[in-house]
N, C-alpha and C. Protein backbone atom coordinates (compact mmCIF):
# COMPACT_ATOMS: atom_id res chain seq x y z
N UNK A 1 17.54 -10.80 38.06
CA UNK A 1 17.73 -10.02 36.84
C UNK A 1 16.41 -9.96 36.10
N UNK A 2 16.19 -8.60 35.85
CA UNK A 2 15.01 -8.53 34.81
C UNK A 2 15.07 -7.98 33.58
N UNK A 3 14.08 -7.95 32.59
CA UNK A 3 14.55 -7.14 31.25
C UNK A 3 14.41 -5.74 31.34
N UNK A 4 14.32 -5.25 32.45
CA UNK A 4 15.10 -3.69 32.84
C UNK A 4 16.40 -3.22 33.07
N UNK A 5 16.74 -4.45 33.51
CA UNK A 5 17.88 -4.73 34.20
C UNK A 5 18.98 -4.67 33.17
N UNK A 6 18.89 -5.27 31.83
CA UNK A 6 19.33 -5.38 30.81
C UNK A 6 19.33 -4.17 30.04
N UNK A 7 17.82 -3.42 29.56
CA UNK A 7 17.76 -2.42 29.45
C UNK A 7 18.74 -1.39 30.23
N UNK A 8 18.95 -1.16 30.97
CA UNK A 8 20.17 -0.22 31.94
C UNK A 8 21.60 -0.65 31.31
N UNK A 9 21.90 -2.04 31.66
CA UNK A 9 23.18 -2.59 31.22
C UNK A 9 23.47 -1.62 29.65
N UNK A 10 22.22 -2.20 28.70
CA UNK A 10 22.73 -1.51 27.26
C UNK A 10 23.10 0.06 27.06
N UNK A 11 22.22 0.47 28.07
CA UNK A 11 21.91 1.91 28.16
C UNK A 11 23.71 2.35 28.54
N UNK A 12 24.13 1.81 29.45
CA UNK A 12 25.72 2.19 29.96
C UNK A 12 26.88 1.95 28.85
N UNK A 13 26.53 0.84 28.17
CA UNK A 13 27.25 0.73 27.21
C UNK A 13 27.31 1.43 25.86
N UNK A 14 26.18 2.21 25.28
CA UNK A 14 25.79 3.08 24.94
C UNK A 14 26.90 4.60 25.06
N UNK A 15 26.50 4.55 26.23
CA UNK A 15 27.18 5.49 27.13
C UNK A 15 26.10 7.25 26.38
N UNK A 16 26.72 8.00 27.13
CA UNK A 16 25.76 9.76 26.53
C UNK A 16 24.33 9.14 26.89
N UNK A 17 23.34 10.21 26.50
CA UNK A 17 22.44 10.40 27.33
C UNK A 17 21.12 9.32 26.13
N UNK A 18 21.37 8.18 26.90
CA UNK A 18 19.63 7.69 25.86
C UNK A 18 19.08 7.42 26.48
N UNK A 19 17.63 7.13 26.23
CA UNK A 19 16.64 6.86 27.13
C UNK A 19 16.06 5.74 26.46
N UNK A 20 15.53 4.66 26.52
CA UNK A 20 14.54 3.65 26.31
C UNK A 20 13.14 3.84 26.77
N UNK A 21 12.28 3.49 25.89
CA UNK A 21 11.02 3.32 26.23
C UNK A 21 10.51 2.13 25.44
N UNK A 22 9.86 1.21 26.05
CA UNK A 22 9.39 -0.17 25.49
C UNK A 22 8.08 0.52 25.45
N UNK A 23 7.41 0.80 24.30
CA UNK A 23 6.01 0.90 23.84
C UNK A 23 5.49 -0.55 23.66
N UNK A 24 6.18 -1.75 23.52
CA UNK A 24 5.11 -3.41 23.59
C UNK A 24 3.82 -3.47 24.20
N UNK A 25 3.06 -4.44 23.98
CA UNK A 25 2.24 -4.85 24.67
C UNK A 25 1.86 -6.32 24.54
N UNK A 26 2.03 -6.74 25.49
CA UNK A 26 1.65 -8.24 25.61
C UNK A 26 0.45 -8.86 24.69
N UNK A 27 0.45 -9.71 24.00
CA UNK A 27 -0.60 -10.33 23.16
C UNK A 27 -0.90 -9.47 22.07
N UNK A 28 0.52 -8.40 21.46
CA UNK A 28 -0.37 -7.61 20.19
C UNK A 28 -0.33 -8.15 19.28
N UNK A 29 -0.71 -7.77 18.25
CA UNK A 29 -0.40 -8.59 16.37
C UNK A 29 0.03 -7.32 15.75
N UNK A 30 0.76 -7.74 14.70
CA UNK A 30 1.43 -6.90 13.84
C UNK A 30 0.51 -5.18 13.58
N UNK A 31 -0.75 -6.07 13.43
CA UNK A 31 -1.69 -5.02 13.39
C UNK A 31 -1.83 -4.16 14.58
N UNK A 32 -1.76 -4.83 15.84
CA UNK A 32 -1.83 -3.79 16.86
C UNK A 32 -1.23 -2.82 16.76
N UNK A 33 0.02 -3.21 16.68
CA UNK A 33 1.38 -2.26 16.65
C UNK A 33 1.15 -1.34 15.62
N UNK A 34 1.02 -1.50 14.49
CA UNK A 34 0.97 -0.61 13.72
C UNK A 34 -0.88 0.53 13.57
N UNK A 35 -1.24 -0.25 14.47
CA UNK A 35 -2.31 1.31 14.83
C UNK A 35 -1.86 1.92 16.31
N UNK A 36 -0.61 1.14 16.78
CA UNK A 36 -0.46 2.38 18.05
C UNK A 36 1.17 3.05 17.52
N UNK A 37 1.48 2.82 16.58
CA UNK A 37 2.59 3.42 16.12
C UNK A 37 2.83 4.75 16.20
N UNK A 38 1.86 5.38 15.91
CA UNK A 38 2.15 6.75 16.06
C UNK A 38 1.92 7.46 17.46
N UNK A 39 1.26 6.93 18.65
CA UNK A 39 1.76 7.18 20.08
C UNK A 39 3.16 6.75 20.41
N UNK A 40 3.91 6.15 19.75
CA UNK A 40 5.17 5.49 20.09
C UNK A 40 5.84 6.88 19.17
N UNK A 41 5.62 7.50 18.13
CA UNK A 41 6.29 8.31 17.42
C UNK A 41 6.28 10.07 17.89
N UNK A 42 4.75 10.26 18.64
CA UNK A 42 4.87 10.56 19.12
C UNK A 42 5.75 11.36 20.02
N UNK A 43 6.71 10.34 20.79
CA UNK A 43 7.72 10.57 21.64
C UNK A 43 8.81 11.14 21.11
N UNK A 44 9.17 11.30 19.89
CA UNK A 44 10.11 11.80 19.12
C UNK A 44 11.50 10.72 19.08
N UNK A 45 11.41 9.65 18.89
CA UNK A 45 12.64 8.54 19.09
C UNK A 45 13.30 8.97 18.02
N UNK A 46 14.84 8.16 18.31
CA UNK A 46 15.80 8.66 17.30
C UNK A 46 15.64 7.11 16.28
N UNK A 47 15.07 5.94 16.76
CA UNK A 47 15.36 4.68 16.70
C UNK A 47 13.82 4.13 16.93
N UNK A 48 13.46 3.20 15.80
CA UNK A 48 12.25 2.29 17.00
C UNK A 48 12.33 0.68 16.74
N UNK A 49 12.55 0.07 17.59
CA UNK A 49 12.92 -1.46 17.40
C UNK A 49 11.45 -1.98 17.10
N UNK A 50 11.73 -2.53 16.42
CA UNK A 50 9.95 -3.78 15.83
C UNK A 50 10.74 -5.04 15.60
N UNK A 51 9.72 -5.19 16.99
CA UNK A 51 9.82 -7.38 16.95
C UNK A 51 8.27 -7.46 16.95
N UNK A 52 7.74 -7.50 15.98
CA UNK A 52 6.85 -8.21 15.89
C UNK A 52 6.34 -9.69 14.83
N UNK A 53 5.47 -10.36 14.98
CA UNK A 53 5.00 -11.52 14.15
C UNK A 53 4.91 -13.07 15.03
N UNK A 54 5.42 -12.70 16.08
CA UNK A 54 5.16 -13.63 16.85
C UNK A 54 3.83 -14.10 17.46
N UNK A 55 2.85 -13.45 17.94
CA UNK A 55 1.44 -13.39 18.32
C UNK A 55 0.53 -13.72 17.10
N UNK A 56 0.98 -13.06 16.07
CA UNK A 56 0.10 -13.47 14.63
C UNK A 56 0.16 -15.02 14.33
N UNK A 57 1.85 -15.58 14.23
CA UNK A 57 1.79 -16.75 14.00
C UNK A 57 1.23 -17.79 15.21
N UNK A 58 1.30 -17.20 16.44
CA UNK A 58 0.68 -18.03 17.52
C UNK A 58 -0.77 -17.97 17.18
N UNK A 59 -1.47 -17.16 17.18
CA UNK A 59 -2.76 -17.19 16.62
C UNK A 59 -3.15 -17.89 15.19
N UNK A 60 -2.05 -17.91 14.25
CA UNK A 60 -2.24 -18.76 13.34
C UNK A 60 -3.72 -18.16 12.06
N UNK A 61 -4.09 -17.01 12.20
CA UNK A 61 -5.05 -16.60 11.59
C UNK A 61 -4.36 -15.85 10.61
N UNK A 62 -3.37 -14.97 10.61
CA UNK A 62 -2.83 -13.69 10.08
C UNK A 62 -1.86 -14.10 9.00
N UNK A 63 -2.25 -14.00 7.50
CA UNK A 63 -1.66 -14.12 6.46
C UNK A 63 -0.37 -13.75 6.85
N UNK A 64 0.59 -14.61 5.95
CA UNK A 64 1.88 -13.83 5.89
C UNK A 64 2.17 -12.27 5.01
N UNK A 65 1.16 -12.52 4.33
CA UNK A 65 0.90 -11.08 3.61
C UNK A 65 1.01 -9.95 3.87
N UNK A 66 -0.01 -10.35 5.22
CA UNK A 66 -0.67 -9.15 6.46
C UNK A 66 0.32 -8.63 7.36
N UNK A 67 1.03 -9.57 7.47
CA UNK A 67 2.19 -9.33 8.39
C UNK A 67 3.44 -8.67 7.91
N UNK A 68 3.33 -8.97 7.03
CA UNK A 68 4.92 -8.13 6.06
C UNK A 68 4.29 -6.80 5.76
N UNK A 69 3.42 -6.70 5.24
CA UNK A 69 2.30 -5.30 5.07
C UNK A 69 2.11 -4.46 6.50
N UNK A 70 2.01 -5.04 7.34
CA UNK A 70 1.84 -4.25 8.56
C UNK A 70 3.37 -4.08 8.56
N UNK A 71 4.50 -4.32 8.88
CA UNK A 71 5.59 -4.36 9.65
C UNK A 71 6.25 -3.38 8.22
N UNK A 72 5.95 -3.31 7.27
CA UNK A 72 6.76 -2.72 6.05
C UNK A 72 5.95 -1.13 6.33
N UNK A 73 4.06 -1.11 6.37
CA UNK A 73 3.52 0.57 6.77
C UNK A 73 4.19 1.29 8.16
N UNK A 74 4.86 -0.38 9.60
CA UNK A 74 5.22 0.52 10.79
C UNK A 74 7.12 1.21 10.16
N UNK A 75 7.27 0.55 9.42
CA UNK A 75 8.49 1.22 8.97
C UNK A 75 8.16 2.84 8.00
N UNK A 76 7.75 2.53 7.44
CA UNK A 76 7.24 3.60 6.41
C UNK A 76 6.92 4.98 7.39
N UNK A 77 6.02 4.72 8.03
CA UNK A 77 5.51 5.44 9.27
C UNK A 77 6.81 6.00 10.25
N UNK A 78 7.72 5.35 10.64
CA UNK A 78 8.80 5.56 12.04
C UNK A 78 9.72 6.79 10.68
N UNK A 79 9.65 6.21 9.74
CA UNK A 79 10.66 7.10 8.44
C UNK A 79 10.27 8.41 8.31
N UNK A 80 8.96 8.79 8.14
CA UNK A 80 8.10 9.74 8.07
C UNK A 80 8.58 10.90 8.94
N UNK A 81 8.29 9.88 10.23
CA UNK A 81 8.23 10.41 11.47
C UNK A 81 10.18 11.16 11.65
N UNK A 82 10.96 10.98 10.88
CA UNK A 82 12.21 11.09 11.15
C UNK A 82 13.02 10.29 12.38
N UNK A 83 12.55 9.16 11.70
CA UNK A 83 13.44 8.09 13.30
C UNK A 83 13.64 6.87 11.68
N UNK A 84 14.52 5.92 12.61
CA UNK A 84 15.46 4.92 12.04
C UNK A 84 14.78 3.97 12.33
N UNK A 85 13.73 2.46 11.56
CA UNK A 85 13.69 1.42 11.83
C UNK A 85 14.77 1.15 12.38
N UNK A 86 14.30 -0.84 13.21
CA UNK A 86 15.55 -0.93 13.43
C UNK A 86 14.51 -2.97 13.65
N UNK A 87 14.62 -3.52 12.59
CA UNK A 87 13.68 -4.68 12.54
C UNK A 87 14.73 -5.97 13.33
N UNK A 88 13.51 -6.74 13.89
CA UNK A 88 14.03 -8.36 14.83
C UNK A 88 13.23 -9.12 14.31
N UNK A 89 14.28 -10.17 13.95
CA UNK A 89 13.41 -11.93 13.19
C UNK A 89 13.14 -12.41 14.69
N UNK A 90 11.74 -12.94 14.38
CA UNK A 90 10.88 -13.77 15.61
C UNK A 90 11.56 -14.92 16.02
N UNK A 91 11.50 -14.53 17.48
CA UNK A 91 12.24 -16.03 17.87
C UNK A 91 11.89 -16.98 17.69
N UNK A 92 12.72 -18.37 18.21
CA UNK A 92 11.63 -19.26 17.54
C UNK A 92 10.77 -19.98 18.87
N UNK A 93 9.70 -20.49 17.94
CA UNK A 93 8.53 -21.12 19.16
C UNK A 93 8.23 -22.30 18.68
N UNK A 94 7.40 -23.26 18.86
CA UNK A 94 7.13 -24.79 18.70
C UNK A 94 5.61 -24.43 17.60
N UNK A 95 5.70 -23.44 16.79
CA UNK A 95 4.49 -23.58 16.15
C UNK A 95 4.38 -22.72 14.92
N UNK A 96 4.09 -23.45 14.07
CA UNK A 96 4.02 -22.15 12.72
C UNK A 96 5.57 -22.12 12.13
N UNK A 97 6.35 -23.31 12.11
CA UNK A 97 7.84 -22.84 11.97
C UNK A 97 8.01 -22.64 10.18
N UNK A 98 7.36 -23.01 9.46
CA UNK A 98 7.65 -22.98 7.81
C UNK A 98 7.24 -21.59 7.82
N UNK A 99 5.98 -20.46 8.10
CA UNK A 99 5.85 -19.73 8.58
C UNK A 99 6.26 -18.54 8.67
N UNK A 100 7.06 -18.90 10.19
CA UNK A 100 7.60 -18.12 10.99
C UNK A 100 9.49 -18.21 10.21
N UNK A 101 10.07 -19.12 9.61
CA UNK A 101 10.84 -19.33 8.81
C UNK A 101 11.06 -18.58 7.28
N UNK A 102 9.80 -18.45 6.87
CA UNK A 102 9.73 -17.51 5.48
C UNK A 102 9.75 -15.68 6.24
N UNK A 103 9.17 -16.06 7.11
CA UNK A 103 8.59 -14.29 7.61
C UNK A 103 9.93 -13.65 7.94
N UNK A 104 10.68 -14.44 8.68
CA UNK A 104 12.34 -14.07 9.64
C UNK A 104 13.68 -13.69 8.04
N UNK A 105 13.20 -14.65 6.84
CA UNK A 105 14.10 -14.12 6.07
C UNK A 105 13.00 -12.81 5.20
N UNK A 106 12.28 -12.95 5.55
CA UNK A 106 11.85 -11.79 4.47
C UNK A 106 12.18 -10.42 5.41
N UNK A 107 11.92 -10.71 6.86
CA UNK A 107 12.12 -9.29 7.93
C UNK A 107 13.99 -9.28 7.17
N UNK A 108 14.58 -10.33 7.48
CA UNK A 108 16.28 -9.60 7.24
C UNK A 108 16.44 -9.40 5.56
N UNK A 109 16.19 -9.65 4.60
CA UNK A 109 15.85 -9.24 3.36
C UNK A 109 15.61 -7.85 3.00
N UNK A 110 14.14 -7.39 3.64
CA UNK A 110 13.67 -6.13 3.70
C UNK A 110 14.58 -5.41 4.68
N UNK A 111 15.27 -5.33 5.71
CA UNK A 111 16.05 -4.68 6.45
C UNK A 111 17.35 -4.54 5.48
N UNK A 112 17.76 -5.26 5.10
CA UNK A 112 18.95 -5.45 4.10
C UNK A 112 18.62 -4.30 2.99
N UNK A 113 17.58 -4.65 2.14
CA UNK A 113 17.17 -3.78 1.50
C UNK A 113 16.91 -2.26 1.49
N UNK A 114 16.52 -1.90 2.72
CA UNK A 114 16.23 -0.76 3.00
C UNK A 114 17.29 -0.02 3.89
N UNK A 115 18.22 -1.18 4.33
CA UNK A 115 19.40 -0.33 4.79
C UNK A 115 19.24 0.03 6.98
N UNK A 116 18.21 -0.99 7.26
CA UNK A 116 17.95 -0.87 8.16
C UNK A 116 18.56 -1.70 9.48
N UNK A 117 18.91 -1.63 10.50
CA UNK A 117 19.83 -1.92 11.50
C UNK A 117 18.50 -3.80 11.98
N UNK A 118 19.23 -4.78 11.97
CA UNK A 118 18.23 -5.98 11.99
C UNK A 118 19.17 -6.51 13.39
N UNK A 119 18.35 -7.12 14.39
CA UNK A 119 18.78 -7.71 15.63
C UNK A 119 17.95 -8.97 15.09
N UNK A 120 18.83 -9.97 15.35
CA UNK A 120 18.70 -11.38 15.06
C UNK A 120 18.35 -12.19 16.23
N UNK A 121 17.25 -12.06 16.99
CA UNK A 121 16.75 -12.56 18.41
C UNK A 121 16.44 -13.92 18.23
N UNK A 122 15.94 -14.55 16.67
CA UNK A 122 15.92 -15.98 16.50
C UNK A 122 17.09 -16.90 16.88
N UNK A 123 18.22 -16.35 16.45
CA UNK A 123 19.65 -17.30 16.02
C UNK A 123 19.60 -17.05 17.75
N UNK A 124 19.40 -15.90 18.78
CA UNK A 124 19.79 -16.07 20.03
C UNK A 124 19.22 -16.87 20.92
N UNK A 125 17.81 -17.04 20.42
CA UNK A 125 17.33 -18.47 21.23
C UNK A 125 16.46 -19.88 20.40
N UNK A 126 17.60 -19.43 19.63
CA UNK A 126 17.22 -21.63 18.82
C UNK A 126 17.93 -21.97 19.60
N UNK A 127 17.52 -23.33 19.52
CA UNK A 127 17.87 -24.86 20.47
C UNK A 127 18.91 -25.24 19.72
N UNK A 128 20.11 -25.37 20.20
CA UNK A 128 21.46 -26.26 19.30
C UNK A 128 20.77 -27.74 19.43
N UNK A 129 20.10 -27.62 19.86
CA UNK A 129 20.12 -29.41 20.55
C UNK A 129 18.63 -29.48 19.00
N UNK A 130 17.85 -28.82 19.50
CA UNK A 130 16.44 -28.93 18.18
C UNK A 130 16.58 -27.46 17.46
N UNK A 131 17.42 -27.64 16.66
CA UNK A 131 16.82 -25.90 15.84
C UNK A 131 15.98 -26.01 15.17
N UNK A 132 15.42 -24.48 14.97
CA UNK A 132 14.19 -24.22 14.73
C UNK A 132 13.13 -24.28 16.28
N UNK A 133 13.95 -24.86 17.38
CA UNK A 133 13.07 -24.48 18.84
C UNK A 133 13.18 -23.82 19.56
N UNK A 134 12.94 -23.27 20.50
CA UNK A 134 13.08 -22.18 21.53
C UNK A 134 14.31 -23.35 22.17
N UNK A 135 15.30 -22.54 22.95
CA UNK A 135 16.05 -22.90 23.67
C UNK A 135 15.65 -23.58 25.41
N UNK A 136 15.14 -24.27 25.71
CA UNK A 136 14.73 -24.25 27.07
C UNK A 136 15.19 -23.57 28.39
N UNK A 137 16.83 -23.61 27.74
CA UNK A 137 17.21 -22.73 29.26
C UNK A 137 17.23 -21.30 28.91
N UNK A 138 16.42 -21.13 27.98
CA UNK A 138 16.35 -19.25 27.95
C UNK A 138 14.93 -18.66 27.42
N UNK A 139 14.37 -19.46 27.91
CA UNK A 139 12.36 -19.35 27.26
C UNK A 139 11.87 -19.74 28.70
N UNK A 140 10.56 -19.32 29.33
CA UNK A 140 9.92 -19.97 30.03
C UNK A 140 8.98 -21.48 30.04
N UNK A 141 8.40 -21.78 30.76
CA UNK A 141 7.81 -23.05 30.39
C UNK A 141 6.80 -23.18 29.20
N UNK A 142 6.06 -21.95 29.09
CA UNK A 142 5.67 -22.06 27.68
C UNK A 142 5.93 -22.07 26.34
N UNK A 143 7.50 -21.99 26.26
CA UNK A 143 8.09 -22.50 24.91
C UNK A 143 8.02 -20.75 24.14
N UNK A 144 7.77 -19.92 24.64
CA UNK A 144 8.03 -18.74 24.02
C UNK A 144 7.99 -17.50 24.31
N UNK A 145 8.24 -17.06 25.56
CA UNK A 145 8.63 -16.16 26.85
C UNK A 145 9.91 -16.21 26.85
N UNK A 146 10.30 -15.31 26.60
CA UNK A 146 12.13 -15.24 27.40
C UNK A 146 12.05 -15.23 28.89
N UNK A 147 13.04 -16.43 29.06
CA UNK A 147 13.20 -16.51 30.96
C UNK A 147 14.13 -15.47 31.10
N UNK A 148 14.58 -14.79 32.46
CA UNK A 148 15.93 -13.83 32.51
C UNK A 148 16.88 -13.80 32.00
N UNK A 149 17.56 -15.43 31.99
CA UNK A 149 18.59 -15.70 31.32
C UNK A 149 17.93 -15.17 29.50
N UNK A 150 17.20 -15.80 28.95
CA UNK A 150 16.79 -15.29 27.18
C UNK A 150 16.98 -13.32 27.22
N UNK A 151 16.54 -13.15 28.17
CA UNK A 151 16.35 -11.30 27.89
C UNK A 151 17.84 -11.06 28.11
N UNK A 152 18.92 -11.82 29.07
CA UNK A 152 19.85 -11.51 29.18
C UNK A 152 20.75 -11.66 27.53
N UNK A 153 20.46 -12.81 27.62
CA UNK A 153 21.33 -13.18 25.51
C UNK A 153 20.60 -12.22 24.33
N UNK A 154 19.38 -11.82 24.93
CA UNK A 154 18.93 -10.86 23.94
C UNK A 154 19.49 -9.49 23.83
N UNK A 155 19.61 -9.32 24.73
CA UNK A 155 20.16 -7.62 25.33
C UNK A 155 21.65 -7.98 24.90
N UNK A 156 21.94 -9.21 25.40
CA UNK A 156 23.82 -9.06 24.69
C UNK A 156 24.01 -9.01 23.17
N UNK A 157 23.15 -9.74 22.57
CA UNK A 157 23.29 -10.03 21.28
C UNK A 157 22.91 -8.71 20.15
N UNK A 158 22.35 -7.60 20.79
CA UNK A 158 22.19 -6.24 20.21
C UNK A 158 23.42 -5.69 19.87
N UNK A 159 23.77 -5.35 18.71
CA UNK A 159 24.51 -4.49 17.81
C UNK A 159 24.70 -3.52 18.33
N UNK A 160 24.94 -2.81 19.37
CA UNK A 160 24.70 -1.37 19.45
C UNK A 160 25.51 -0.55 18.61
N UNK A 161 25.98 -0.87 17.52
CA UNK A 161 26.72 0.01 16.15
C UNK A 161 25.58 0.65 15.55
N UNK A 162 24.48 -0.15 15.59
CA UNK A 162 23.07 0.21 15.04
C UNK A 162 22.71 1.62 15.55
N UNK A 163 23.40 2.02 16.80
CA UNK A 163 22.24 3.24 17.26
C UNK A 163 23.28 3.93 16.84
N UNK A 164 25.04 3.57 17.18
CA UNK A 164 26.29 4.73 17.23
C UNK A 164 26.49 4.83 15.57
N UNK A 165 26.41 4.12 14.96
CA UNK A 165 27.31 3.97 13.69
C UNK A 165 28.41 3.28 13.65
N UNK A 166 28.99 2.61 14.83
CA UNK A 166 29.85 2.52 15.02
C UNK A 166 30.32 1.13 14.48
N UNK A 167 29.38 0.54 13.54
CA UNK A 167 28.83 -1.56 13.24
C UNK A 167 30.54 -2.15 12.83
């Protein structure tokens, strides 16, 4: 199983004609994303999911400031563009957790606020055993990779009322 694999699964459940496109890129920062935002808008989406803040706090350089500021202009921007945010609190990882803890309620706060569809990918892979940790049997060995099984609980744990209306 891969996170395509999942991707398809949602796609059926969905059902009618959608298409996915993962615009990510491995190792970006908030900032990345929001200077390639508009190749992602581009495409004309009805929807654009933003998980970002995870890479910033791994890097440990990037104000929390910076990060709510970037992720609040890629919203502003997808609105513009006539598409629907659709914001994810950072999972959790072994680093930066006070952090990465203020940033996850301010992402569901501001989603709340603005009326925007929020996937909760943290609550799907904390550790019952250590919360506040990545789950081991659903992260890879580096403590913050989703293994198959994590992309699998991620992909289940999506709302899809968010895209139908249907919540």
């Amino acid at each position: 199983l891969r996170p395509q694999t999942t991707g398809r699964t949602i796609l059926k459940q969905l059902g009618g004609d959608w298409q996915v496109v993962n615009q990510g890129v491995g190792g970006d920062k908030t900032a990345d994303m929001l200077a390639r935002i508009d190749k992602a808008l581009a495409l004309n989406p009805h929807f654009v999911i933003i998980l970002g803040g995870t890479n910033d706090l791994a890097n440990g350089d990037v104000p929390l400031a910076t990060m709510q500021a970037n992720i609040r202009e890629m919203c502003t921007r997808v609105e513009s563009y006539g598409a629907v945010p659709v914001l994810c609190t950072v999972p959790p990882t072994n680093f930066y957790l006070e952090q990465r803890d203020i940033l996850n309620g301010w992402i569901a706060e501001y989603a709340n606020s603005k009326g925007y569809g929020l996937i909760d990918f943290y609550s799907v892979i904390d550790n019952p055993s250590n919360p506040g940790h990545s789950n081991p049997t659903l992260v890879m060995s580096d403590g913050i990779h989703p293994n198959a099984a994590g992309y699998l609980a991620m992909g289940n744990a999506i709302d899809l009322g968010i895209f139908t209306g249907r919540s």
